[in-house]
PDB file of N, CA and C in Angstrom:
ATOM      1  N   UNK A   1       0.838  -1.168   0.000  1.00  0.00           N
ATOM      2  CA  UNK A   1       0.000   0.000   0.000  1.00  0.00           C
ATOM      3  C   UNK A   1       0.889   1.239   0.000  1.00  0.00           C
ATOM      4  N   UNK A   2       0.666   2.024  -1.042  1.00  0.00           N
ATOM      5  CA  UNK A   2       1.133   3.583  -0.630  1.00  0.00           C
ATOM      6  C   UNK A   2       0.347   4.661  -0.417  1.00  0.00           C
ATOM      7  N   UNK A   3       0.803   5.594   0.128  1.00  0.00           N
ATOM      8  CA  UNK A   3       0.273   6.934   0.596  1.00  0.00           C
ATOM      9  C   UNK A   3       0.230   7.745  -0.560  1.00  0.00           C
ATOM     10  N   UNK A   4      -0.839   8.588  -0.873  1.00  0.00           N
ATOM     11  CA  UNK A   4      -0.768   9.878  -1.734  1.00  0.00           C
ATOM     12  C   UNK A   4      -1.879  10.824  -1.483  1.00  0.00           C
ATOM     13  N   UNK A   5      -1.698  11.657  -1.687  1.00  0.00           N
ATOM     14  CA  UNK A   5      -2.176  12.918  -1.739  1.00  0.00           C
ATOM     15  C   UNK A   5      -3.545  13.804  -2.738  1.00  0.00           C
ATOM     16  N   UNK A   6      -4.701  13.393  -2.615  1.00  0.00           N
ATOM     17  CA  UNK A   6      -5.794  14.045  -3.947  1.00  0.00           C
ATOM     18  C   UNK A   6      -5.650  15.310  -3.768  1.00  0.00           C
ATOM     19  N   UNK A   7      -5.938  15.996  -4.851  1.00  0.00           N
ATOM     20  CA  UNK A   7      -5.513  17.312  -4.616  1.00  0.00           C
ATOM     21  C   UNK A   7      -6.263  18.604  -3.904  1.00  0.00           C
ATOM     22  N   UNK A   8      -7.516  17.865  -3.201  1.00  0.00           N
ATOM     23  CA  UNK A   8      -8.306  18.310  -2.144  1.00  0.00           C
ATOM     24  C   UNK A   8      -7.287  18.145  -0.943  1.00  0.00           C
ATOM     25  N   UNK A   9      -5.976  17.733  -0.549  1.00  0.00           N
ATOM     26  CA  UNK A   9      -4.856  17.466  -0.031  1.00  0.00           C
ATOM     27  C   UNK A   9      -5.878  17.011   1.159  1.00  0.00           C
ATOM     28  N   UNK A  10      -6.411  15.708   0.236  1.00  0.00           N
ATOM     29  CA  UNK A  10      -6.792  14.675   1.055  1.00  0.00           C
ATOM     30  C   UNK A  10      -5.951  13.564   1.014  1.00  0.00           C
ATOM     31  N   UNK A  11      -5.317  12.544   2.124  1.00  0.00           N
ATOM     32  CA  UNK A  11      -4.434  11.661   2.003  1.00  0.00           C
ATOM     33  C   UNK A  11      -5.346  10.024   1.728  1.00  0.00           C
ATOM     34  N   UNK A  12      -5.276   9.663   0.691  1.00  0.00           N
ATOM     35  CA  UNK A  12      -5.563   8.268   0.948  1.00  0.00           C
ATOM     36  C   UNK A  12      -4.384   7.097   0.527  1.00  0.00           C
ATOM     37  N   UNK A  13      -4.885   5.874   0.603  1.00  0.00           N
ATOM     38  CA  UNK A  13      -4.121   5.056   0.417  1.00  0.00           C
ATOM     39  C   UNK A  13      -4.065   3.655  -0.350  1.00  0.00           C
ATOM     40  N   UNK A  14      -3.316   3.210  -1.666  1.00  0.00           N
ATOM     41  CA  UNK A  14      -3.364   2.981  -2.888  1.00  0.00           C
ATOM     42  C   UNK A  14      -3.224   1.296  -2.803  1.00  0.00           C
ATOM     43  N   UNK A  15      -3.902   0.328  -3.091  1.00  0.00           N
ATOM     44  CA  UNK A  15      -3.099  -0.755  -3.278  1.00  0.00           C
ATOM     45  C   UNK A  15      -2.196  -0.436  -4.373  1.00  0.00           C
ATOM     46  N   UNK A  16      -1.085  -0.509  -3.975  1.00  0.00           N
ATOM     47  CA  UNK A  16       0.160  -0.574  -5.281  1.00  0.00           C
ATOM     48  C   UNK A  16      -0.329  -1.737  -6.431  1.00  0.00           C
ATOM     49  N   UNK A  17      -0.271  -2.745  -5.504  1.00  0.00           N
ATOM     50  CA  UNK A  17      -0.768  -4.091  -7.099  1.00  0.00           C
ATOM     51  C   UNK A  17      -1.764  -3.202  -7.787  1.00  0.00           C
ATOM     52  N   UNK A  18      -2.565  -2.439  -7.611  1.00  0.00           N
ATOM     53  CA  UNK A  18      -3.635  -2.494  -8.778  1.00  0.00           C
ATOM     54  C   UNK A  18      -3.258  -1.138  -9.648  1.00  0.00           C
ATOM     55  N   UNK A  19      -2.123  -0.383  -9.492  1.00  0.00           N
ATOM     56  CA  UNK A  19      -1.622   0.691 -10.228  1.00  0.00           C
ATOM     57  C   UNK A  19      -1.501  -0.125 -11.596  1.00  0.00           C
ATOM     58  N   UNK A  20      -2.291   0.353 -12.489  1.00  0.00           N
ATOM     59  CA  UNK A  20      -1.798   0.517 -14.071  1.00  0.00           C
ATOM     60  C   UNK A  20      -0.836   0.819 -14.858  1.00  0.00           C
ATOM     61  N   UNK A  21      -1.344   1.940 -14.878  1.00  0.00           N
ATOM     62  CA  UNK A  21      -0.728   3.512 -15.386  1.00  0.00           C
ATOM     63  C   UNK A  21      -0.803   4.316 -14.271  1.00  0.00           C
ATOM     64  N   UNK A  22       0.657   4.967 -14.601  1.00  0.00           N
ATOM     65  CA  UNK A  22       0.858   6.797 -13.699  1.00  0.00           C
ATOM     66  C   UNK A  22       1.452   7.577 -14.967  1.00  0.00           C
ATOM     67  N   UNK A  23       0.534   8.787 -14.914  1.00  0.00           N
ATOM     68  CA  UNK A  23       1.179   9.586 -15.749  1.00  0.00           C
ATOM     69  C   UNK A  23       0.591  10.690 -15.459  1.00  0.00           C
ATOM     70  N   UNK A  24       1.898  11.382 -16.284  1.00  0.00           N
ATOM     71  CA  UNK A  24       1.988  13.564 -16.263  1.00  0.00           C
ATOM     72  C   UNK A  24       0.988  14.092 -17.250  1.00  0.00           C
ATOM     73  N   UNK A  25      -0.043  15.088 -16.679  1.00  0.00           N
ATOM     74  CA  UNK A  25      -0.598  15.515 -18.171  1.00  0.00           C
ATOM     75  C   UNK A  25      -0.613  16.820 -17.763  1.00  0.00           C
ATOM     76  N   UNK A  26      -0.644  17.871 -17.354  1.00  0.00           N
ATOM     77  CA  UNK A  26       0.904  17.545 -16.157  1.00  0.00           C
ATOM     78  C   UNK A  26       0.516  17.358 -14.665  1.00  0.00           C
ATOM     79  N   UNK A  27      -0.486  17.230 -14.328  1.00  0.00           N
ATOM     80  CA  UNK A  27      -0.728  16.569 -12.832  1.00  0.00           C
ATOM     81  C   UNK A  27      -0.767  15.297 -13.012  1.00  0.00           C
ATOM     82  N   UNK A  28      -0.659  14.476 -11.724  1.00  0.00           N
ATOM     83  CA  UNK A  28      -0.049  13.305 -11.974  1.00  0.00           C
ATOM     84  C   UNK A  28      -1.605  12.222 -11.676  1.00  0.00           C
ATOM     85  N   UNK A  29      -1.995  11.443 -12.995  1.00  0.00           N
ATOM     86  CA  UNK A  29      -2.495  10.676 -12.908  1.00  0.00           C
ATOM     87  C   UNK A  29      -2.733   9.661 -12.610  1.00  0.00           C
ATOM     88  N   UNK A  30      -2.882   8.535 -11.838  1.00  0.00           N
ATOM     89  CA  UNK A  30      -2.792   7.276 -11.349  1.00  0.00           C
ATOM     90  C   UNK A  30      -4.175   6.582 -11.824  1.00  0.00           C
ATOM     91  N   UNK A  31      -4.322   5.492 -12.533  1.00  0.00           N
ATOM     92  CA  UNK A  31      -4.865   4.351 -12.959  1.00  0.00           C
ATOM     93  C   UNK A  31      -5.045   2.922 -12.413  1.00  0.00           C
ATOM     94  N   UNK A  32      -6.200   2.410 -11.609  1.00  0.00           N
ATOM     95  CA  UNK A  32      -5.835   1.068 -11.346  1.00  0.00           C
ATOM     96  C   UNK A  32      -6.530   0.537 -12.398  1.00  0.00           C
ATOM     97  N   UNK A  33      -6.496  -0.623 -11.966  1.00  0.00           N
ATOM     98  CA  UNK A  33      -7.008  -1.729 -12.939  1.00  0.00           C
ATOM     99  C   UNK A  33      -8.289  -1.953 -12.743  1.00  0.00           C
ATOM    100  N   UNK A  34      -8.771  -1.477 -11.566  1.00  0.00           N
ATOM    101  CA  UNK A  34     -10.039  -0.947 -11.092  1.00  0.00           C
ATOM    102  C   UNK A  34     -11.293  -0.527 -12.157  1.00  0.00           C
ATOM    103  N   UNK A  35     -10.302   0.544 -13.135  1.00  0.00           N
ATOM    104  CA  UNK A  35     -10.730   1.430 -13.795  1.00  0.00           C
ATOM    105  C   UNK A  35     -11.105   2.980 -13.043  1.00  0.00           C
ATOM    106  N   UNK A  36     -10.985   3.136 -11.847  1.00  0.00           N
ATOM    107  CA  UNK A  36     -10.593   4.028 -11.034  1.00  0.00           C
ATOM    108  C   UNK A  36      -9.597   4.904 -11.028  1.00  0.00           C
ATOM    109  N   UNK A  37      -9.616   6.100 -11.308  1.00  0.00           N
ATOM    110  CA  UNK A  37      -8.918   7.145 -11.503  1.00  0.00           C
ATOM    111  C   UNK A  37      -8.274   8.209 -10.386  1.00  0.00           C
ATOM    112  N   UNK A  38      -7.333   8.623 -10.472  1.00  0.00           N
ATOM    113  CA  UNK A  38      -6.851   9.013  -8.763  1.00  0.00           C
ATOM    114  C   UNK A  38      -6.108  10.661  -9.877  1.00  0.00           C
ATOM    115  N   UNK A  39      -6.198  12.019  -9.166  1.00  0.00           N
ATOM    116  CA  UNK A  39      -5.835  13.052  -9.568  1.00  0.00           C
ATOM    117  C   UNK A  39      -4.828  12.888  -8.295  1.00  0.00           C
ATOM    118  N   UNK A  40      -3.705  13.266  -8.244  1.00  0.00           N
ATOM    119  CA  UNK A  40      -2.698  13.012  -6.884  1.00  0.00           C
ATOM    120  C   UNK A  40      -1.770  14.271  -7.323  1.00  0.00           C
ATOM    121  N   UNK A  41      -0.896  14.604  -6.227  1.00  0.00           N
ATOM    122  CA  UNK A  41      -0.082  15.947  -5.845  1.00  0.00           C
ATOM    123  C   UNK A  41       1.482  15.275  -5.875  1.00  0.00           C
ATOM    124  N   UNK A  42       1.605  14.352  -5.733  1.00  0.00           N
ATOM    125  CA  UNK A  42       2.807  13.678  -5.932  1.00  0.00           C
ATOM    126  C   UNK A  42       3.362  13.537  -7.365  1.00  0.00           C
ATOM    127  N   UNK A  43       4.604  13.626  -7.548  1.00  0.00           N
ATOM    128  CA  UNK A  43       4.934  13.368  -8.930  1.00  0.00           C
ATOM    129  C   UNK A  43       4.950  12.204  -9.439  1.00  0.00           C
ATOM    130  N   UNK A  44       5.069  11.910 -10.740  1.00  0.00           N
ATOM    131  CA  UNK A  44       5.280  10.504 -11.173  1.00  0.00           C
ATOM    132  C   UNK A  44       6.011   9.787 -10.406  1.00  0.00           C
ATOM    133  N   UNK A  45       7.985  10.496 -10.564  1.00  0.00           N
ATOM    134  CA  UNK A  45       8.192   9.715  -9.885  1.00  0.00           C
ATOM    135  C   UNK A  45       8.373   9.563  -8.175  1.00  0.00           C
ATOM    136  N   UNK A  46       7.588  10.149  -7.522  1.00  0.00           N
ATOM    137  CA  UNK A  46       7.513   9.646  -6.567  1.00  0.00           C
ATOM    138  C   UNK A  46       6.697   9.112  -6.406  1.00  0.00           C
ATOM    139  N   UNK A  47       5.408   8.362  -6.930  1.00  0.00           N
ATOM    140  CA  UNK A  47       4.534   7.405  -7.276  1.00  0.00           C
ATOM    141  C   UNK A  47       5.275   6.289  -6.942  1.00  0.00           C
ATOM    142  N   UNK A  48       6.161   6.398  -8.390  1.00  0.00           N
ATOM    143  CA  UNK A  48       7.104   5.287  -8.493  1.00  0.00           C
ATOM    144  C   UNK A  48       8.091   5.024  -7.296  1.00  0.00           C
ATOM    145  N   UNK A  49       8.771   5.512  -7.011  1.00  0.00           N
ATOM    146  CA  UNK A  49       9.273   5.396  -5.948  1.00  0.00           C
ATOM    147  C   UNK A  49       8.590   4.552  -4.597  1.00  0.00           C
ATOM    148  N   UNK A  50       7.557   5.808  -4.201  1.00  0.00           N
ATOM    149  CA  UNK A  50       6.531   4.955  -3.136  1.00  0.00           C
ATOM    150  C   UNK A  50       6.943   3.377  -3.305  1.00  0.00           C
ATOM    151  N   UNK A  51       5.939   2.658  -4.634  1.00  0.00           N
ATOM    152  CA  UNK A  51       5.832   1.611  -5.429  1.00  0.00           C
ATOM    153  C   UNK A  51       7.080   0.916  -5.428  1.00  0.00           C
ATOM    154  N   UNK A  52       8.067   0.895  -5.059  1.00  0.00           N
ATOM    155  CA  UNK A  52       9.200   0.007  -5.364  1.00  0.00           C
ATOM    156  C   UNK A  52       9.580   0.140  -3.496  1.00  0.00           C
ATOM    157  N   UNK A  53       9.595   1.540  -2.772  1.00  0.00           N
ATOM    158  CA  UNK A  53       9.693   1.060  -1.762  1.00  0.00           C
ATOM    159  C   UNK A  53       8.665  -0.080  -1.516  1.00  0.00           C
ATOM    160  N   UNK A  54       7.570   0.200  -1.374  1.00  0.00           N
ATOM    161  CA  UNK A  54       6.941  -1.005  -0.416  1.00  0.00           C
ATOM    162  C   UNK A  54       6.783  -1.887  -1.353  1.00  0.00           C
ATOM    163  N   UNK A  55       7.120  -2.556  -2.421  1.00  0.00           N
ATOM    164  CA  UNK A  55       7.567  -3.950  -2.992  1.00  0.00           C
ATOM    165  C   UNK A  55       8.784  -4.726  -2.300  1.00  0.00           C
ATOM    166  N   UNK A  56       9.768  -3.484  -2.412  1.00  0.00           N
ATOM    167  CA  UNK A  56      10.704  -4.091  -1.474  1.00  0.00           C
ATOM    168  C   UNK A  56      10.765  -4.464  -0.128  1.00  0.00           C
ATOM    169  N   UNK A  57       9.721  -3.948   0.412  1.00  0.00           N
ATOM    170  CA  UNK A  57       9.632  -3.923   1.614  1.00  0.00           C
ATOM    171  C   UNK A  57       8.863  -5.320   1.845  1.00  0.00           C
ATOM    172  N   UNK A  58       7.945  -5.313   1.295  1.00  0.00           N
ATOM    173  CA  UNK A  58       7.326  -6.855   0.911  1.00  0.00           C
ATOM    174  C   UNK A  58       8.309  -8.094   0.733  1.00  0.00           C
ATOM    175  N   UNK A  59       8.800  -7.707  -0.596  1.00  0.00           N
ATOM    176  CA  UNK A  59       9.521  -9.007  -0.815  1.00  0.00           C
ATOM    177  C   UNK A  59      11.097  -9.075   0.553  1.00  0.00           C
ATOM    178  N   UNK A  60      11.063  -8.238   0.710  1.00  0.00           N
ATOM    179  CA  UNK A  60      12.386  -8.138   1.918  1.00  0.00           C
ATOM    180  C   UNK A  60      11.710  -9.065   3.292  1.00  0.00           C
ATOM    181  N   UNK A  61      10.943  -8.889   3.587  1.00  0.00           N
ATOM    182  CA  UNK A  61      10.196  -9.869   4.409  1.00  0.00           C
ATOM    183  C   UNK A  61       9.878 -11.252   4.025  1.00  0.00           C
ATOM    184  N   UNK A  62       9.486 -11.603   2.874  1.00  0.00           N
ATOM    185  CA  UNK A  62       8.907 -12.908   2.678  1.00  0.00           C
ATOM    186  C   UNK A  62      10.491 -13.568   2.266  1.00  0.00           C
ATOM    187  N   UNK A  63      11.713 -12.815   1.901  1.00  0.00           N
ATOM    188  CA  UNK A  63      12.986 -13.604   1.700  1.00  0.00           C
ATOM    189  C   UNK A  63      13.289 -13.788   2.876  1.00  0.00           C
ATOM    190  N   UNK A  64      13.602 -13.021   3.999  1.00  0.00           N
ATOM    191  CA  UNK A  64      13.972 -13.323   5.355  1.00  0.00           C
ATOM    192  C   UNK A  64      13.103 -14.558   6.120  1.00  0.00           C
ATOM    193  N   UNK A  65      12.082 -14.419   6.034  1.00  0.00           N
ATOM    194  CA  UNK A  65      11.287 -15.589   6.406  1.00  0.00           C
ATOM    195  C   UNK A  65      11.245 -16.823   5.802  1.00  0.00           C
TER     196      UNK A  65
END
């Protein structure tokens, strides 16, 4: 799950698996697979970012275990 920002700088929070698409048009769009659409204050790449932290953070746990 990541954190982001709607631009009512309301905070909610994303299953990462269901991100699609993120993209600039130039605010940053987020897409799940949902078909659910997210307007967010964060940039692409810190989308991305978020998204690879907590993958890693995931898979960093299930290797240790």
């Amino acid at each position: 799950m990541i954190e982001v920002t709607k631009m009512d700088r309301s905070e909610i929070i994303l299953n990462a698996d269901l991100i699609e698409t993120v993209e600039s048009t130039p605010d940053t769009i987020i897409r799940l697979t949902t078909g659910k659409k997210f307007l967010v204050l964060e940039s692409v790449d810190e989308v991305v970012q978020r998204t690879i932290e907590y993958k890693r953070a995931i898979y960093t746990r299930y290797i240790k275990d």
